[in-house]
C-alpha atoms as a PDB file:
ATOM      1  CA  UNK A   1     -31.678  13.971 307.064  1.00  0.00           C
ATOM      2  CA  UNK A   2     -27.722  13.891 308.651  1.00  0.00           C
ATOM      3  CA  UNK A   3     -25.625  11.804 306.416  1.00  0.00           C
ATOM      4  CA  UNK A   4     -24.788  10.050 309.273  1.00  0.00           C
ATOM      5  CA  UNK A   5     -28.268   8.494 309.677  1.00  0.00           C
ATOM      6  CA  UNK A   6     -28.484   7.806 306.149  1.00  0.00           C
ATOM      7  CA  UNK A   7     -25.439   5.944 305.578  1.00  0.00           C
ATOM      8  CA  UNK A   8     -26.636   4.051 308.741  1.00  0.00           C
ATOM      9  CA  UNK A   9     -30.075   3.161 307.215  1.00  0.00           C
ATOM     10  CA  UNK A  10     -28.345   2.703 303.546  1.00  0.00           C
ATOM     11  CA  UNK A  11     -26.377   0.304 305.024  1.00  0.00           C
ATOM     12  CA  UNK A  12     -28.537  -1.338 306.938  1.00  0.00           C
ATOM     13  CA  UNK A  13     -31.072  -1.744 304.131  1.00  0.00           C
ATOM     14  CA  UNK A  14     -28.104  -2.958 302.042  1.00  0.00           C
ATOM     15  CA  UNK A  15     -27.246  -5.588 304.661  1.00  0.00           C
ATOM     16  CA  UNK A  16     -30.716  -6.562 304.943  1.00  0.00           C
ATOM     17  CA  UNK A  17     -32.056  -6.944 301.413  1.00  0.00           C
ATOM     18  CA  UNK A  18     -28.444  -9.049 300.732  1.00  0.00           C
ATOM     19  CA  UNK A  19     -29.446 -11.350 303.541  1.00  0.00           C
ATOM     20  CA  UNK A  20     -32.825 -12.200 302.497  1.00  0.00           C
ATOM     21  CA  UNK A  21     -32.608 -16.406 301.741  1.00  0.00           C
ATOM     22  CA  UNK A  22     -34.209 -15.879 297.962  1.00  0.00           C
ATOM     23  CA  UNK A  23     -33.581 -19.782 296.947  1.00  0.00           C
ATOM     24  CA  UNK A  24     -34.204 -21.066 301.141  1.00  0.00           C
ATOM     25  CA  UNK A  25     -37.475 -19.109 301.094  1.00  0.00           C
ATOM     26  CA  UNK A  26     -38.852 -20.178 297.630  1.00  0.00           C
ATOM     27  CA  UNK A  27     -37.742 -23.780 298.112  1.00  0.00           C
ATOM     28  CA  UNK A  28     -39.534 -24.059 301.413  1.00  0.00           C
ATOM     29  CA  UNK A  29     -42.884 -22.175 299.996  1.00  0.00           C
ATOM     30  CA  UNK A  30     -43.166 -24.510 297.252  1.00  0.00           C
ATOM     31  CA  UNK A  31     -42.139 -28.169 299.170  1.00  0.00           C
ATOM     32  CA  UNK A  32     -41.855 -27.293 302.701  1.00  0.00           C
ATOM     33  CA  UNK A  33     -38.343 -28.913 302.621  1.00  0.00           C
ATOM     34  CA  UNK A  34     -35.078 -27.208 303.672  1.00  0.00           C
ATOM     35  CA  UNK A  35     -32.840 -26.709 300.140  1.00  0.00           C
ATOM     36  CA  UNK A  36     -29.776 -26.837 302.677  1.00  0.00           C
ATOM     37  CA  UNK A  37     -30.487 -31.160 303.241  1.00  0.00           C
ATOM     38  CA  UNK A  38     -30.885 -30.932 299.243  1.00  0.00           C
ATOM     39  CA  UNK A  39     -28.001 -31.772 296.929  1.00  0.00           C
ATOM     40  CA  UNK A  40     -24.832 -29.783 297.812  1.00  0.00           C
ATOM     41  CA  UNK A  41     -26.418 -27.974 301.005  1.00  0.00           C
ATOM     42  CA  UNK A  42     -25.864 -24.636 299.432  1.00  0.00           C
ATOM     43  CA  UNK A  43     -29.014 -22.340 299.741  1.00  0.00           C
ATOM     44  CA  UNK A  44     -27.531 -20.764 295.694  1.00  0.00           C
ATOM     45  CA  UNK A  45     -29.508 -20.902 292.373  1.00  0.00           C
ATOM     46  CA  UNK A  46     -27.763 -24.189 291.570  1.00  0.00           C
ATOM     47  CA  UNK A  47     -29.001 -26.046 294.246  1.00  0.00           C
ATOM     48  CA  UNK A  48     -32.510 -24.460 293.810  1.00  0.00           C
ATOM     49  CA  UNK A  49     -32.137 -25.650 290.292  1.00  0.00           C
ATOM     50  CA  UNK A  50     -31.736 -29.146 291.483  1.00  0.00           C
ATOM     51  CA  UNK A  51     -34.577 -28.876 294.047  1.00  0.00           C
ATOM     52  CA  UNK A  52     -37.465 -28.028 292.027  1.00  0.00           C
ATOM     53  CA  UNK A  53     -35.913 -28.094 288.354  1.00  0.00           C
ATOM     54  CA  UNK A  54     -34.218 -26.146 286.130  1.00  0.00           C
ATOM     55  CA  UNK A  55     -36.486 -22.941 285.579  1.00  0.00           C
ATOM     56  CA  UNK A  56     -36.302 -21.618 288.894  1.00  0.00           C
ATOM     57  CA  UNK A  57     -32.373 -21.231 288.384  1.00  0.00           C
ATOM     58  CA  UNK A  58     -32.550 -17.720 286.705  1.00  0.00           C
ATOM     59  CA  UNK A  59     -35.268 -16.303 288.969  1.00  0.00           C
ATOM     60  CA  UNK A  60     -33.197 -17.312 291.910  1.00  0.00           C
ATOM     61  CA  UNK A  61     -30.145 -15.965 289.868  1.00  0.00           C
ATOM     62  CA  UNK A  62     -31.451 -12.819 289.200  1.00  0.00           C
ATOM     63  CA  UNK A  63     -33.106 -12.253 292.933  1.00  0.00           C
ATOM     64  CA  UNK A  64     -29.314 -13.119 294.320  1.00  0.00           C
ATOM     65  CA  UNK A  65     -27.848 -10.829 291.088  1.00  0.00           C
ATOM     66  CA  UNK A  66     -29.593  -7.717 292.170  1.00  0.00           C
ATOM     67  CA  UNK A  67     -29.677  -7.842 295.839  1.00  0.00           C
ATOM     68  CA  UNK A  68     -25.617  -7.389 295.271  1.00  0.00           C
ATOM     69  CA  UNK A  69     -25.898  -5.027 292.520  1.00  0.00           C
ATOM     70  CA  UNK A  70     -28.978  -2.812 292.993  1.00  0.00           C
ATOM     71  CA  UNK A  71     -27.413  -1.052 295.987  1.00  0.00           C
ATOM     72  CA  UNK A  72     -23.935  -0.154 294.449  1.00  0.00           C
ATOM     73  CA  UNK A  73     -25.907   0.842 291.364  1.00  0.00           C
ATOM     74  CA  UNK A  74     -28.106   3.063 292.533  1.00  0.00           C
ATOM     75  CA  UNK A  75     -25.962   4.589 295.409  1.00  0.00           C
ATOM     76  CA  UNK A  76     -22.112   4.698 294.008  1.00  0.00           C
ATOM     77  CA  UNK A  77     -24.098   7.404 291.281  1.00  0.00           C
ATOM     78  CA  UNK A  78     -25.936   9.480 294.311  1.00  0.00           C
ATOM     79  CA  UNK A  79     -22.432   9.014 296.497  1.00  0.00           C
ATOM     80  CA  UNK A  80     -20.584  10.218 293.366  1.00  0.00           C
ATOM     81  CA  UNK A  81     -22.705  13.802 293.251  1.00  0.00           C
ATOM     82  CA  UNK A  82     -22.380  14.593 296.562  1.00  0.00           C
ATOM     83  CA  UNK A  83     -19.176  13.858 297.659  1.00  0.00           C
ATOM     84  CA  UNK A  84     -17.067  14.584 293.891  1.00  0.00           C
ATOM     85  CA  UNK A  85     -13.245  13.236 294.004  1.00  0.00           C
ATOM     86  CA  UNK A  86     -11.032  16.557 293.205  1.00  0.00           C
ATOM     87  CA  UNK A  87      -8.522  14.488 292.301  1.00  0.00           C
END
């Protein structure tokens, strides 16, 4: 595959999966209510936690935690072998 079309679908993906609503989605499965006319209007872990209670904070945390990380994690390593720095 041309790098080209990789990056594009790497970042893409990346773009995507960081998008996904974790606490909108789960807050709407489990009351059918929109967690953005809930307490401070944020869609965060925080405002999840106030929503439906206290344990769904660090699912919702984590969810949000790796949609940022996983990509950078997994793809600075692979970007790192390919391309080396020489300097």
């Amino acid at each position: 595959m041309p790098p080209s079309i990789f990056w594009t679908l790497a970042g893409l993906a990346s773009y995507f999966g960081g998008a996904f609503p974790t606490g909108y989605l789960l807050v709407k499965l489990k009351t059918g209510k929109d967690v953005r006319t809930l307490g401070s209007g944020n869609i965060g872990a925080t405002n999840v936690a106030r929503a439906l209670g206290a344990a769904w904070f660090v699912p919702v945390f984590v969810v949000d935690f790796l949609k940022g990380f996983a990509p950078v994690f997994w793809m600075a390593p692979w970007v790192a072998r390919r391309w080396p720095c020489d300097s």
